[in-house]
PDB file of N, CA and C in Angstrom:
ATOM      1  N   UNK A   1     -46.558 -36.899 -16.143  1.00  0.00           N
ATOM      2  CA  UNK A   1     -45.276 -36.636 -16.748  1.00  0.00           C
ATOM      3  C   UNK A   1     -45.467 -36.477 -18.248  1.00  0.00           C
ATOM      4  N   UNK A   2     -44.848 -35.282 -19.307  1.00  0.00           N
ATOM      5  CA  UNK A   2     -44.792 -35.341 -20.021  1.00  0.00           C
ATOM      6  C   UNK A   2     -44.347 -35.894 -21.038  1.00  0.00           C
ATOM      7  N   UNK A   3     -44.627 -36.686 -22.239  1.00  0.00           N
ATOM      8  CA  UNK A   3     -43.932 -37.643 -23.123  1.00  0.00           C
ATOM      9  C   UNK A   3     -42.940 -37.037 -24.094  1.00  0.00           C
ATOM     10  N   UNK A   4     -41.730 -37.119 -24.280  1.00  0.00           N
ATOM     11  CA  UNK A   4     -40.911 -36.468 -25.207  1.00  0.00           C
ATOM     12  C   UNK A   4     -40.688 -37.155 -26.055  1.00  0.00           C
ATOM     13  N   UNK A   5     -41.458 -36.752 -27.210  1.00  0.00           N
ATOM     14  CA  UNK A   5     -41.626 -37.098 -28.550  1.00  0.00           C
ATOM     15  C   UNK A   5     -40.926 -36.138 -29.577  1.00  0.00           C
ATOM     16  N   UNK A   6     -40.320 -35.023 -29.113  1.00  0.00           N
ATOM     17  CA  UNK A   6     -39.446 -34.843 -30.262  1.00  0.00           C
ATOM     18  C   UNK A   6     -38.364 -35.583 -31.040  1.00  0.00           C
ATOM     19  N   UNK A   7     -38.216 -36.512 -30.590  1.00  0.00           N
ATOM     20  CA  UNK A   7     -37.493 -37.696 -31.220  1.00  0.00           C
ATOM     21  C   UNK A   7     -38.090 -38.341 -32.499  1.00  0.00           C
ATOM     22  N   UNK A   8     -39.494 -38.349 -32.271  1.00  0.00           N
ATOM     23  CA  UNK A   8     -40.280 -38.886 -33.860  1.00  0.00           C
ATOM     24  C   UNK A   8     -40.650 -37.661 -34.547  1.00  0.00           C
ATOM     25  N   UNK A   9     -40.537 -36.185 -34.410  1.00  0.00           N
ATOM     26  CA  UNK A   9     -40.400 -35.311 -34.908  1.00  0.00           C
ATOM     27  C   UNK A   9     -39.260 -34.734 -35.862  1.00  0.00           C
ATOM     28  N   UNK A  10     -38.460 -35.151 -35.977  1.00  0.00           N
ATOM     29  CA  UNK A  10     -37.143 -34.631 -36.052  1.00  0.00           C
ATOM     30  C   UNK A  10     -36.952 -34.090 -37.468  1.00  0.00           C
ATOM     31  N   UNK A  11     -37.851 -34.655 -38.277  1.00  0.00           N
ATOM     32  CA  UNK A  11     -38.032 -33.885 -39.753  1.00  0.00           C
ATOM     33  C   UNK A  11     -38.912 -32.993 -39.884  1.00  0.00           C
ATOM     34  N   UNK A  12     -39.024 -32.466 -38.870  1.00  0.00           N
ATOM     35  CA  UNK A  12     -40.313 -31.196 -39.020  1.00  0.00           C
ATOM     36  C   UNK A  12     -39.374 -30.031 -38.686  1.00  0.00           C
ATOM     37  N   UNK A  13     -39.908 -28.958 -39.590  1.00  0.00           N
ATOM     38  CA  UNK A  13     -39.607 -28.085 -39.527  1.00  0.00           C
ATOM     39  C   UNK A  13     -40.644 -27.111 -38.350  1.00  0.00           C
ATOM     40  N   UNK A  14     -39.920 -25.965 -38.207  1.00  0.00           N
ATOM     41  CA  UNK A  14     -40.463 -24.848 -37.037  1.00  0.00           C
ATOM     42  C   UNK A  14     -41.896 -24.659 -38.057  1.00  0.00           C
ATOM     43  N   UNK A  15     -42.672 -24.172 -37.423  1.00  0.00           N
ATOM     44  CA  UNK A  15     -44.331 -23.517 -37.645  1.00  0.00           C
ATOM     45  C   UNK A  15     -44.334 -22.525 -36.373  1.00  0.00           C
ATOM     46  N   UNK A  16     -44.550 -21.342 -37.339  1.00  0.00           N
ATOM     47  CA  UNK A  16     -44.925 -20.212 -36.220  1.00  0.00           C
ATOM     48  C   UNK A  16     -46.293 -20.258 -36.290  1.00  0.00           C
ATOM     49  N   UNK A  17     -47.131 -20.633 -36.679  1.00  0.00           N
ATOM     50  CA  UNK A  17     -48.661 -20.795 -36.711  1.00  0.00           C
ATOM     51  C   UNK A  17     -49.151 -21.590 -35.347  1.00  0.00           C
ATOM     52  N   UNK A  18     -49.648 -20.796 -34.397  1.00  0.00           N
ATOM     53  CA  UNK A  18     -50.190 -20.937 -32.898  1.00  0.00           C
ATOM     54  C   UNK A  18     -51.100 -22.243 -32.780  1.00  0.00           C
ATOM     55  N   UNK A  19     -51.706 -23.006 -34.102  1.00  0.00           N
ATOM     56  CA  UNK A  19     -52.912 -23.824 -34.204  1.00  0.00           C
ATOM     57  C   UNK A  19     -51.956 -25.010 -34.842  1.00  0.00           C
ATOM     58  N   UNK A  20     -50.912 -24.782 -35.276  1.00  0.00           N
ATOM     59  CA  UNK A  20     -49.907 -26.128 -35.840  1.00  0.00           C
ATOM     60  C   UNK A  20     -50.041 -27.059 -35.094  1.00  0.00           C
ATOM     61  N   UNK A  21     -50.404 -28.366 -35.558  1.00  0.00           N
ATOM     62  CA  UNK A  21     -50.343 -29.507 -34.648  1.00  0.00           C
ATOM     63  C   UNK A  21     -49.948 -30.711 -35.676  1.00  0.00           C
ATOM     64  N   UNK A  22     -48.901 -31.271 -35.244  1.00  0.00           N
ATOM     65  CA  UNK A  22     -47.982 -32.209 -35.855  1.00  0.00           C
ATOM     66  C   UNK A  22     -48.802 -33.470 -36.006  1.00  0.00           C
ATOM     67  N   UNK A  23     -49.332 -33.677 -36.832  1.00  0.00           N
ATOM     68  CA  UNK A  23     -49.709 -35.475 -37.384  1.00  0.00           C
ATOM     69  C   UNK A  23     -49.120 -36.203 -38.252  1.00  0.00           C
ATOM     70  N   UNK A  24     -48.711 -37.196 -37.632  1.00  0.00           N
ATOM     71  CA  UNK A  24     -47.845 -38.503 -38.286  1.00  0.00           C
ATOM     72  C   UNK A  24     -48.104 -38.779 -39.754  1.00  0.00           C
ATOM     73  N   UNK A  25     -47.761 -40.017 -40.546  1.00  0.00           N
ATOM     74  CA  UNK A  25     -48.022 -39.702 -41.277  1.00  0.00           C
ATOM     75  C   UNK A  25     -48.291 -41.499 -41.176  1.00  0.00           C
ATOM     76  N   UNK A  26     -49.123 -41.942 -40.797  1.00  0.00           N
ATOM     77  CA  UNK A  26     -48.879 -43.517 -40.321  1.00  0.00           C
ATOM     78  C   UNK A  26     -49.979 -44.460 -41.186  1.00  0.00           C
ATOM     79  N   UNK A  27     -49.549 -44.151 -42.757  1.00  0.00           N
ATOM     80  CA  UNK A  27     -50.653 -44.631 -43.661  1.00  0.00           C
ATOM     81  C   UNK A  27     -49.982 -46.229 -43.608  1.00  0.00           C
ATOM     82  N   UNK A  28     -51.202 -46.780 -43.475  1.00  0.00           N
ATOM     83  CA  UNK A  28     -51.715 -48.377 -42.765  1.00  0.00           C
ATOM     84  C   UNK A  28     -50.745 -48.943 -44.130  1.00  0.00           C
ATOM     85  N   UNK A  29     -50.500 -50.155 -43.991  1.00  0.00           N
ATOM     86  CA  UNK A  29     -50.173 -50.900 -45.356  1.00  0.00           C
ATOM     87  C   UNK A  29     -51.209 -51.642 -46.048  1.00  0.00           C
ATOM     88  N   UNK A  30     -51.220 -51.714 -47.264  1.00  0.00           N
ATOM     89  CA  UNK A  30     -52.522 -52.043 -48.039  1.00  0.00           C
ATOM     90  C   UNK A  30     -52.603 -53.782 -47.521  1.00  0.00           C
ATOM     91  N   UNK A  31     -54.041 -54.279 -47.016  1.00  0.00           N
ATOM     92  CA  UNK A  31     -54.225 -55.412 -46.401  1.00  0.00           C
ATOM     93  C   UNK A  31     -53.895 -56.579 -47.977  1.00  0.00           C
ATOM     94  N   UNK A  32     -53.382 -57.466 -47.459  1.00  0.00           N
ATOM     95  CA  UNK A  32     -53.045 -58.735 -48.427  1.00  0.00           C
ATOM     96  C   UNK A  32     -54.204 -59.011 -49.142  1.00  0.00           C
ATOM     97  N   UNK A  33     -54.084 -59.299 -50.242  1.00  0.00           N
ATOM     98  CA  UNK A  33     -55.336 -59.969 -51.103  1.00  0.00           C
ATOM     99  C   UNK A  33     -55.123 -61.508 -51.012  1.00  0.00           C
ATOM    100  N   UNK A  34     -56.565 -62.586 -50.985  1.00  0.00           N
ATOM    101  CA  UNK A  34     -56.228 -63.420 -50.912  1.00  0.00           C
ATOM    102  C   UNK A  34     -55.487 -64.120 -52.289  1.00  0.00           C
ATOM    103  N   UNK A  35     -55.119 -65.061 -52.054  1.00  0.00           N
ATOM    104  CA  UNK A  35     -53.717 -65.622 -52.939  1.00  0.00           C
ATOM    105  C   UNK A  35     -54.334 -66.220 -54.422  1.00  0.00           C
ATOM    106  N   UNK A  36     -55.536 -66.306 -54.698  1.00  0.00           N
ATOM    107  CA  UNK A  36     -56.293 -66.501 -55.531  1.00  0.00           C
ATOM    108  C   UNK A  36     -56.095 -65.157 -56.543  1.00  0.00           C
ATOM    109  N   UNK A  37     -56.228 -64.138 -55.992  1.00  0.00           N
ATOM    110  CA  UNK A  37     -56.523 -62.909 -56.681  1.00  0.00           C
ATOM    111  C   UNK A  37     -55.571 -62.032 -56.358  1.00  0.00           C
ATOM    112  N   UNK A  38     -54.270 -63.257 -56.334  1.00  0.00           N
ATOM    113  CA  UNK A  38     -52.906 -62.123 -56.693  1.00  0.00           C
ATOM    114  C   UNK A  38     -52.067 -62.347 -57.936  1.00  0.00           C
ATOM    115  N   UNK A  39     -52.375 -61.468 -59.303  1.00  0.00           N
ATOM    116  CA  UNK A  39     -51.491 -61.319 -60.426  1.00  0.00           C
ATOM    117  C   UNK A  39     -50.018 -61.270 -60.561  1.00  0.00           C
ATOM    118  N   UNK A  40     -49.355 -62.211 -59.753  1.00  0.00           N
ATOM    119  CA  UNK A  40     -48.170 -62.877 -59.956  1.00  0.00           C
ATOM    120  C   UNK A  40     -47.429 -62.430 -61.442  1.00  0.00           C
ATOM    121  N   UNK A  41     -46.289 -62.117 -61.288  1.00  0.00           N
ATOM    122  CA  UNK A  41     -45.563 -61.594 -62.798  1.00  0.00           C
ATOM    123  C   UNK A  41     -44.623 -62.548 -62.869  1.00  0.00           C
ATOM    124  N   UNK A  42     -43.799 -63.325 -63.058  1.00  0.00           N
ATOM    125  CA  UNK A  42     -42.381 -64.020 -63.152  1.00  0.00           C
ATOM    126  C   UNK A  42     -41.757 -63.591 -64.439  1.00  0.00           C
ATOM    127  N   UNK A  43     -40.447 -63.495 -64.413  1.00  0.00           N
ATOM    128  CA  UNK A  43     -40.003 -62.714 -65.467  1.00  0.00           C
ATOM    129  C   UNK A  43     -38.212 -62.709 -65.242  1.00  0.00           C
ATOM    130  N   UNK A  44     -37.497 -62.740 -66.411  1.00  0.00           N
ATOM    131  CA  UNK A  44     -36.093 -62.771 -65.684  1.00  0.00           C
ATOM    132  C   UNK A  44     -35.750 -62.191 -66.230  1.00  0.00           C
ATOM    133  N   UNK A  45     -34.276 -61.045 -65.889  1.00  0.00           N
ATOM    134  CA  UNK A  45     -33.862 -59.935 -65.610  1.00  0.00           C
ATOM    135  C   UNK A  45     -32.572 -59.892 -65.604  1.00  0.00           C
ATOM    136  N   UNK A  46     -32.001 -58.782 -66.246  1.00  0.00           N
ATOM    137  CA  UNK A  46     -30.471 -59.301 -66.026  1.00  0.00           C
ATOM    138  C   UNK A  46     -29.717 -57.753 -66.605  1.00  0.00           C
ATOM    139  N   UNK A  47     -30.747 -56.560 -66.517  1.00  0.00           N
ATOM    140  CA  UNK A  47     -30.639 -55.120 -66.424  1.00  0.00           C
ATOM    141  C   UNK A  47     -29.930 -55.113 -64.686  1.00  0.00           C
ATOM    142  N   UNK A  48     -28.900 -53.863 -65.200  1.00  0.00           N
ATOM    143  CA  UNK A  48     -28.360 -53.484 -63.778  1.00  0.00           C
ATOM    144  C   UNK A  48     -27.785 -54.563 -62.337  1.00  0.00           C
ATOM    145  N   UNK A  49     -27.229 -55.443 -63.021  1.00  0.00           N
ATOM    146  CA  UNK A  49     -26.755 -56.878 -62.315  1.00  0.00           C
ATOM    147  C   UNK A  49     -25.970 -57.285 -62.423  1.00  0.00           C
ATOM    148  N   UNK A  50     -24.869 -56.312 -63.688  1.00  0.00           N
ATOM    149  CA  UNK A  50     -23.343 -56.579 -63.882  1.00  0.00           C
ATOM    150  C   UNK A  50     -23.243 -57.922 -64.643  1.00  0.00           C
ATOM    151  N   UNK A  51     -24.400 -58.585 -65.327  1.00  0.00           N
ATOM    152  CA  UNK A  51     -24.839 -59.287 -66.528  1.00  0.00           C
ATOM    153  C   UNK A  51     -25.138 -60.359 -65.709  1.00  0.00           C
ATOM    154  N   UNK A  52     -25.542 -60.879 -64.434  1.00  0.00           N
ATOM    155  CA  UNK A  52     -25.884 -61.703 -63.687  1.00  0.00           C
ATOM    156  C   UNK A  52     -27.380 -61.478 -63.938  1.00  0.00           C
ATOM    157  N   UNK A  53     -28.197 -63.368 -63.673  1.00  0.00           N
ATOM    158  CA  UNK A  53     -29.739 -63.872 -64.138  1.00  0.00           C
ATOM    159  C   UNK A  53     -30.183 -63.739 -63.314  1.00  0.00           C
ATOM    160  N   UNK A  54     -31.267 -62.919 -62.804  1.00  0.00           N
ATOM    161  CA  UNK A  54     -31.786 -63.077 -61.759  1.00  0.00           C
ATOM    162  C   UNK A  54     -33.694 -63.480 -61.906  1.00  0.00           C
ATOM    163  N   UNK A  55     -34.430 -63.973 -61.455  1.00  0.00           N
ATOM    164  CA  UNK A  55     -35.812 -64.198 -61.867  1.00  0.00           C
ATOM    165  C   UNK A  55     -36.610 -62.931 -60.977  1.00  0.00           C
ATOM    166  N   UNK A  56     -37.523 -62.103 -61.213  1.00  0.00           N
ATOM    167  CA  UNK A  56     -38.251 -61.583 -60.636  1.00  0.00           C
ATOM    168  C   UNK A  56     -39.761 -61.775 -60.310  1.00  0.00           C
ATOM    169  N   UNK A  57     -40.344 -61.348 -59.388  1.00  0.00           N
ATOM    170  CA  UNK A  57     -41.379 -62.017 -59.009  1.00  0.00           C
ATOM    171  C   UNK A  57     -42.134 -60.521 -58.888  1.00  0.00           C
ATOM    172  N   UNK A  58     -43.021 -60.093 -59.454  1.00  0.00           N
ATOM    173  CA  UNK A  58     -43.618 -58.997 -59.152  1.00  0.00           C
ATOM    174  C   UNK A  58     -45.284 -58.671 -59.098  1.00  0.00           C
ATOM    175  N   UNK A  59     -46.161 -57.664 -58.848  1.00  0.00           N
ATOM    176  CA  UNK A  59     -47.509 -57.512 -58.710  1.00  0.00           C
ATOM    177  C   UNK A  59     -48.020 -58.123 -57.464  1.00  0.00           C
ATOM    178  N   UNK A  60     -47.169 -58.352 -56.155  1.00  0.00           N
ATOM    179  CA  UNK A  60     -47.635 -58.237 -54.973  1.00  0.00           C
ATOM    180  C   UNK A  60     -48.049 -57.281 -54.050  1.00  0.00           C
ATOM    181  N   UNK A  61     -49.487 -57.669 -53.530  1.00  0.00           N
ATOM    182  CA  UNK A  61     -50.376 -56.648 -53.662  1.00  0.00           C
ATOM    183  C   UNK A  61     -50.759 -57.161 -51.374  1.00  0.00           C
ATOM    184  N   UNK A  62     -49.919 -56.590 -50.726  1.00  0.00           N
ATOM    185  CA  UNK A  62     -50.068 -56.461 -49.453  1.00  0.00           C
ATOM    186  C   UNK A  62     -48.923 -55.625 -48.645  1.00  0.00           C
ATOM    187  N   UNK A  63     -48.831 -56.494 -47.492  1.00  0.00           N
ATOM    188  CA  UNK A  63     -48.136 -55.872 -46.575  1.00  0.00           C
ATOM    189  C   UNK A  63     -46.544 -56.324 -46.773  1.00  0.00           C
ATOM    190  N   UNK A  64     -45.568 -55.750 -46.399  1.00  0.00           N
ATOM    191  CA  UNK A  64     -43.781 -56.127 -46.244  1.00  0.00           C
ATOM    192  C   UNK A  64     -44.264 -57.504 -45.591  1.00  0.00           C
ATOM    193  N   UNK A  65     -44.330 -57.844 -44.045  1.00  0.00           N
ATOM    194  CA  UNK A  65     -44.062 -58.647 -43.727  1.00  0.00           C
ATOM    195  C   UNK A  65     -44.454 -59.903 -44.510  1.00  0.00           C
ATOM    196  N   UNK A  66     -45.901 -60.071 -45.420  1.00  0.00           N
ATOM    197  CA  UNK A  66     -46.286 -61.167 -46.168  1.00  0.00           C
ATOM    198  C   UNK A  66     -45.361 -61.305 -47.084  1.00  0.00           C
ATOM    199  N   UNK A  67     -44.806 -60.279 -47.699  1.00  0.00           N
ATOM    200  CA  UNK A  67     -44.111 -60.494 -48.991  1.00  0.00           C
ATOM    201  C   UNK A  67     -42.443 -61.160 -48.269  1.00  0.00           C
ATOM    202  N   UNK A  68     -42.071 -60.372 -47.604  1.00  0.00           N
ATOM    203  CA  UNK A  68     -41.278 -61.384 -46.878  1.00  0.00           C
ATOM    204  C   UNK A  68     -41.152 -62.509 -46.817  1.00  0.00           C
ATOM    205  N   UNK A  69     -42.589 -63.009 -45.993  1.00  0.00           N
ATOM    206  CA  UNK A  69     -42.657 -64.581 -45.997  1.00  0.00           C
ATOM    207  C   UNK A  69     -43.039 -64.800 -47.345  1.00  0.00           C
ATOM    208  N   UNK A  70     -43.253 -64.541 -48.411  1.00  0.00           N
ATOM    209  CA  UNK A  70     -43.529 -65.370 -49.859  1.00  0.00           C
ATOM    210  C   UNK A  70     -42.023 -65.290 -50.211  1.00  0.00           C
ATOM    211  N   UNK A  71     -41.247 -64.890 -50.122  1.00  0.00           N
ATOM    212  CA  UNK A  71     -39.713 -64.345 -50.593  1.00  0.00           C
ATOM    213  C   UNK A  71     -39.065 -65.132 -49.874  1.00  0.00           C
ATOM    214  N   UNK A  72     -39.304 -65.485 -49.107  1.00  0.00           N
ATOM    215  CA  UNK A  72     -38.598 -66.481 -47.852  1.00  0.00           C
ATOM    216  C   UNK A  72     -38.561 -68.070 -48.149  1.00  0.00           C
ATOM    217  N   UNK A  73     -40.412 -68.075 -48.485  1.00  0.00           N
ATOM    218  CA  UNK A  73     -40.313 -69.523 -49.288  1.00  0.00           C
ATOM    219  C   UNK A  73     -40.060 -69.782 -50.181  1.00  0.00           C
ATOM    220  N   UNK A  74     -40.362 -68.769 -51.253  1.00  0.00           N
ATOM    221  CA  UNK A  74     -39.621 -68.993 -52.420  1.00  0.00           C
ATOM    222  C   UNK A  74     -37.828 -69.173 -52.412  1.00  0.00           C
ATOM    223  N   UNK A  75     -37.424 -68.664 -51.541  1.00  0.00           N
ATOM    224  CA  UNK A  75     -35.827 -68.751 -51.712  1.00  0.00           C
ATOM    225  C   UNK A  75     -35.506 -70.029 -51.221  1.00  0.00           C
ATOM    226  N   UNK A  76     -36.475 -70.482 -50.193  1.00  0.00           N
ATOM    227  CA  UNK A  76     -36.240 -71.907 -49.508  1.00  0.00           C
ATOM    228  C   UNK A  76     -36.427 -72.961 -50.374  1.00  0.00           C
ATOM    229  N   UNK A  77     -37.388 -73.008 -50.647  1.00  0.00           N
ATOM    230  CA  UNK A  77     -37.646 -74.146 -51.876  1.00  0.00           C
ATOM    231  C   UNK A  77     -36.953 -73.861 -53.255  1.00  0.00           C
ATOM    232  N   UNK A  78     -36.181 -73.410 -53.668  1.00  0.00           N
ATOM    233  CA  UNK A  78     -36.144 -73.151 -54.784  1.00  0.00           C
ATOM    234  C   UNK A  78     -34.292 -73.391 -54.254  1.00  0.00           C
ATOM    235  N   UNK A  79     -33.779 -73.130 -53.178  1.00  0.00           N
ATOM    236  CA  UNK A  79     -32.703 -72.995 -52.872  1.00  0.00           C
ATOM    237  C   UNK A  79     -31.337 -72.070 -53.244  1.00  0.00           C
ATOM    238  N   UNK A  80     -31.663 -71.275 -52.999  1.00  0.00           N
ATOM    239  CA  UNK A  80     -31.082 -70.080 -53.878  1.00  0.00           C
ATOM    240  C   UNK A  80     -31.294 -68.283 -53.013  1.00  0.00           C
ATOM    241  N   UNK A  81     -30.548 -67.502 -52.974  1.00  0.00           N
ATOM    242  CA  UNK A  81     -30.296 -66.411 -52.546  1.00  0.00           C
ATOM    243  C   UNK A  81     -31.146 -65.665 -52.747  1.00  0.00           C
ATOM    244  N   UNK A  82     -31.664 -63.984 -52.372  1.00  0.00           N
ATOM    245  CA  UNK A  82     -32.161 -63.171 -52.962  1.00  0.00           C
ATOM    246  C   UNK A  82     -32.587 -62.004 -52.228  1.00  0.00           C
ATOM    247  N   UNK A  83     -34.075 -61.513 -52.597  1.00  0.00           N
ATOM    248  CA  UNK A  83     -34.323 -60.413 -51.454  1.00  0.00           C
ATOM    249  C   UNK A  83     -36.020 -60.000 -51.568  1.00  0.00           C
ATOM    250  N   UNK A  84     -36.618 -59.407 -50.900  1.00  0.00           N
ATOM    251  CA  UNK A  84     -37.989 -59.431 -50.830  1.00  0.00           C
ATOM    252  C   UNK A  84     -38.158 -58.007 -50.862  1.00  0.00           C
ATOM    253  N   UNK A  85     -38.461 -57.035 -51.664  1.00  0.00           N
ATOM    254  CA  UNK A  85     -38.607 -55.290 -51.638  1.00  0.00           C
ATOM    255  C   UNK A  85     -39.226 -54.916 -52.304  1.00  0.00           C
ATOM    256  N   UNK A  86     -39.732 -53.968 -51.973  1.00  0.00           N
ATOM    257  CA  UNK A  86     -40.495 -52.768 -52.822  1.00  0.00           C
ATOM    258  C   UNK A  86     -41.667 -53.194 -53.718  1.00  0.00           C
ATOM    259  N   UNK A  87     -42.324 -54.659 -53.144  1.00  0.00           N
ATOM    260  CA  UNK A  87     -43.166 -55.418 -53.913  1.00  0.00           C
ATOM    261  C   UNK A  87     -42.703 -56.056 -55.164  1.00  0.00           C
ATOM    262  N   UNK A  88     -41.411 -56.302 -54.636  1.00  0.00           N
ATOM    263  CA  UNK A  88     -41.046 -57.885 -55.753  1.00  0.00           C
ATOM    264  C   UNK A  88     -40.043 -58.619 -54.826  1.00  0.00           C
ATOM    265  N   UNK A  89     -40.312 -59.283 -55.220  1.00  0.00           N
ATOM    266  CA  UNK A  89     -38.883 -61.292 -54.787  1.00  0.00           C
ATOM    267  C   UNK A  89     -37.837 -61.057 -55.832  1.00  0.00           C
ATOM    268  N   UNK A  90     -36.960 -61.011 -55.712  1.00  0.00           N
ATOM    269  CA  UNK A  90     -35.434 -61.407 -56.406  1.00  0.00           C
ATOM    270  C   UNK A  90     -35.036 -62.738 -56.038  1.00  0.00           C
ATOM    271  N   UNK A  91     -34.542 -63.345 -56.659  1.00  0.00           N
ATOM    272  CA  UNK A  91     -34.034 -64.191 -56.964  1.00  0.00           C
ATOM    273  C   UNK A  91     -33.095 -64.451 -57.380  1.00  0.00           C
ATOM    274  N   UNK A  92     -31.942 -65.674 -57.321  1.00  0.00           N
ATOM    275  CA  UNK A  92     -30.881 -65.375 -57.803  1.00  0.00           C
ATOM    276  C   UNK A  92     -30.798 -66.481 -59.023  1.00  0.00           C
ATOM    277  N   UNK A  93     -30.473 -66.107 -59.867  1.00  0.00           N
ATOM    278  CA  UNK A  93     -30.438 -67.089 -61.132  1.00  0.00           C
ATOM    279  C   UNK A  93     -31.811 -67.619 -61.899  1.00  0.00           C
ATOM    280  N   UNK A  94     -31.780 -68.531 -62.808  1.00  0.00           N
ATOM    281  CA  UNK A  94     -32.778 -68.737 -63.642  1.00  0.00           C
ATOM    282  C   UNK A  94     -34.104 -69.501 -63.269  1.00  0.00           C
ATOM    283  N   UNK A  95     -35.424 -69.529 -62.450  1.00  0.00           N
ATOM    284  CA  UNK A  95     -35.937 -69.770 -61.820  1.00  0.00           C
ATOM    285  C   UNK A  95     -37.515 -70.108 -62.367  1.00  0.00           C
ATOM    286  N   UNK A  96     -37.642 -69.271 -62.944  1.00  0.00           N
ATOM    287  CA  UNK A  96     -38.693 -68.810 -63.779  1.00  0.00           C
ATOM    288  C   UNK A  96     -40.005 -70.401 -63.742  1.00  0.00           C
ATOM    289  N   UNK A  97     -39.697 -71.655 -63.921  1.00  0.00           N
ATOM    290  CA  UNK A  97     -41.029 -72.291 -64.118  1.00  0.00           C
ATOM    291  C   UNK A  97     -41.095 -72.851 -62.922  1.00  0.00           C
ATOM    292  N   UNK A  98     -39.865 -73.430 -62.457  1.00  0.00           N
ATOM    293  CA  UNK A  98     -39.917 -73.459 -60.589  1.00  0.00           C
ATOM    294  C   UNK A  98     -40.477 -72.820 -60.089  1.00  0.00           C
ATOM    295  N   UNK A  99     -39.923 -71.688 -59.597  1.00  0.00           N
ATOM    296  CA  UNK A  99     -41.052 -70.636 -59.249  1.00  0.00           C
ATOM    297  C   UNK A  99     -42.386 -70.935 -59.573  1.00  0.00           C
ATOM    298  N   UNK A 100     -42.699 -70.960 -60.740  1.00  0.00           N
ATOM    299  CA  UNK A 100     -44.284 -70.620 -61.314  1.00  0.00           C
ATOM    300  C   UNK A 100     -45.031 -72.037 -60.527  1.00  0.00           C
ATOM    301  N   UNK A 101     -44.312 -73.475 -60.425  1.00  0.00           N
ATOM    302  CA  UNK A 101     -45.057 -74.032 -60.472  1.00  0.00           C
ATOM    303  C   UNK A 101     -44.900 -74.186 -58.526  1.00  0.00           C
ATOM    304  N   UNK A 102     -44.385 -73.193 -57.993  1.00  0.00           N
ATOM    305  CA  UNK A 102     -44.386 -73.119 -56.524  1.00  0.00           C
ATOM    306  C   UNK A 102     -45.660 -72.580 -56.224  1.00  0.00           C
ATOM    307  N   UNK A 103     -45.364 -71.400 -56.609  1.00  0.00           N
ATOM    308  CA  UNK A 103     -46.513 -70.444 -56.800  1.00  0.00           C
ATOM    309  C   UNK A 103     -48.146 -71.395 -56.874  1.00  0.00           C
ATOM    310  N   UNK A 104     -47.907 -71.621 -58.190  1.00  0.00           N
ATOM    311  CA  UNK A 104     -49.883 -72.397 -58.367  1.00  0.00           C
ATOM    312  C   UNK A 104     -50.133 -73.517 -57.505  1.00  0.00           C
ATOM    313  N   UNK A 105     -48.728 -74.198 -56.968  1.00  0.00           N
ATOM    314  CA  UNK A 105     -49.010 -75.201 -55.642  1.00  0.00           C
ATOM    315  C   UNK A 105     -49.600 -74.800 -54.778  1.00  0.00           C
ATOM    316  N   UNK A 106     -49.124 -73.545 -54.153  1.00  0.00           N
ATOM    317  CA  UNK A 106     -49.090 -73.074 -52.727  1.00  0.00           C
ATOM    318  C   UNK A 106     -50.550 -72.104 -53.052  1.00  0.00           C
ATOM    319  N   UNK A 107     -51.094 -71.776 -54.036  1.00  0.00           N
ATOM    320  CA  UNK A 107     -52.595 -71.311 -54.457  1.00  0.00           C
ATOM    321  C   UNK A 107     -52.450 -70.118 -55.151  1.00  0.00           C
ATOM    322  N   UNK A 108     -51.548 -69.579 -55.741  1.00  0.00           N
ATOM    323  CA  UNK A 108     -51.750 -68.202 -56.182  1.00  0.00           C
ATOM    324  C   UNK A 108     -52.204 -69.119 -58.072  1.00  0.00           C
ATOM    325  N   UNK A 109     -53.152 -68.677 -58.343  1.00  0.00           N
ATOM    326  CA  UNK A 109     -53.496 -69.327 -59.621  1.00  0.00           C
ATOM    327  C   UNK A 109     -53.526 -68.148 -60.108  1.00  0.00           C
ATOM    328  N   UNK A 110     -53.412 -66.852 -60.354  1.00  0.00           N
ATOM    329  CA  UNK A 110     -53.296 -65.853 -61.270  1.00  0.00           C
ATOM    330  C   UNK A 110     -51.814 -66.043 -62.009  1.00  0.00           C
ATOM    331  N   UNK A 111     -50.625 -66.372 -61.738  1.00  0.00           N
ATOM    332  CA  UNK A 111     -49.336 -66.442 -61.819  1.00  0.00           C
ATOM    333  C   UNK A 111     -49.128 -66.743 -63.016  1.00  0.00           C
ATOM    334  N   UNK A 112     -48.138 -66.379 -64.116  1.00  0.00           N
ATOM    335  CA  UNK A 112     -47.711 -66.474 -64.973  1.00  0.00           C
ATOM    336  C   UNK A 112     -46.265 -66.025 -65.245  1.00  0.00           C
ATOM    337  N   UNK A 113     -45.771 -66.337 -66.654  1.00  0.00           N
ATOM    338  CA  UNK A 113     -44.219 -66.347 -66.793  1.00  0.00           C
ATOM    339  C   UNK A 113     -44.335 -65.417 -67.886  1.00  0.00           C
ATOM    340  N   UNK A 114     -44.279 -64.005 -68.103  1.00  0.00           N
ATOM    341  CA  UNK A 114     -43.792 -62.688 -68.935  1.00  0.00           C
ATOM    342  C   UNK A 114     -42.267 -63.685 -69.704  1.00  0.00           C
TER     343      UNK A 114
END
């Protein structure tokens, strides 16, 4: 039986070229560095936030799901709201040495406060 995969196609355009053959585009996510030799940014922010503090956490260097879970604990321990994207942690409010000193607990010793 044939598999109908035009469903993961659906942004391709027609090719009249007889030799066209559709390849994904399924670039891997860059593997996690260990936590030693991740350059941690902390830094707080308060551009584009409607004048609300938020702490940022940036220079994470792996996959979504890890940064997730670092964004996850950080919001847990720290107790406070936020979001995990595009290779930074948000945070909600002023956080900055908390954070830092979560961070060098849990092993990231590159970490610092911009």
């Amino acid at each position: 039986m044939k598999k109908n995969d035009w469903k993961e196609r659906l942004g391709v355009t027609y090719s009249t070229n007889p030799d066209f053959e559709f390849r994904r585009d399924d670039a891997a996510d860059e593997a996690t560095a260990p936590k030693e030799k991740q350059p941690l940014h902390i830094a707080l922010d308060r551009r584009h936030r409607g004048g609300k503090t938020v702490t940022l956490v940036t220079g994470f260097r792996g996959t979504e799901a890890d940064l997730t879970a670092l964004g996850k604990m950080l919001k847990v321990k720290c107790g406070v709201g936020g979001s995990a994207k595009d290779g930074e942690i948000i945070l909600q409010g002023d956080f900055r040495q908390k954070a830092l000193d979560i961070l060098l607990k849990d092993g990231y010793t590159k970490s610092k406060i911009n």
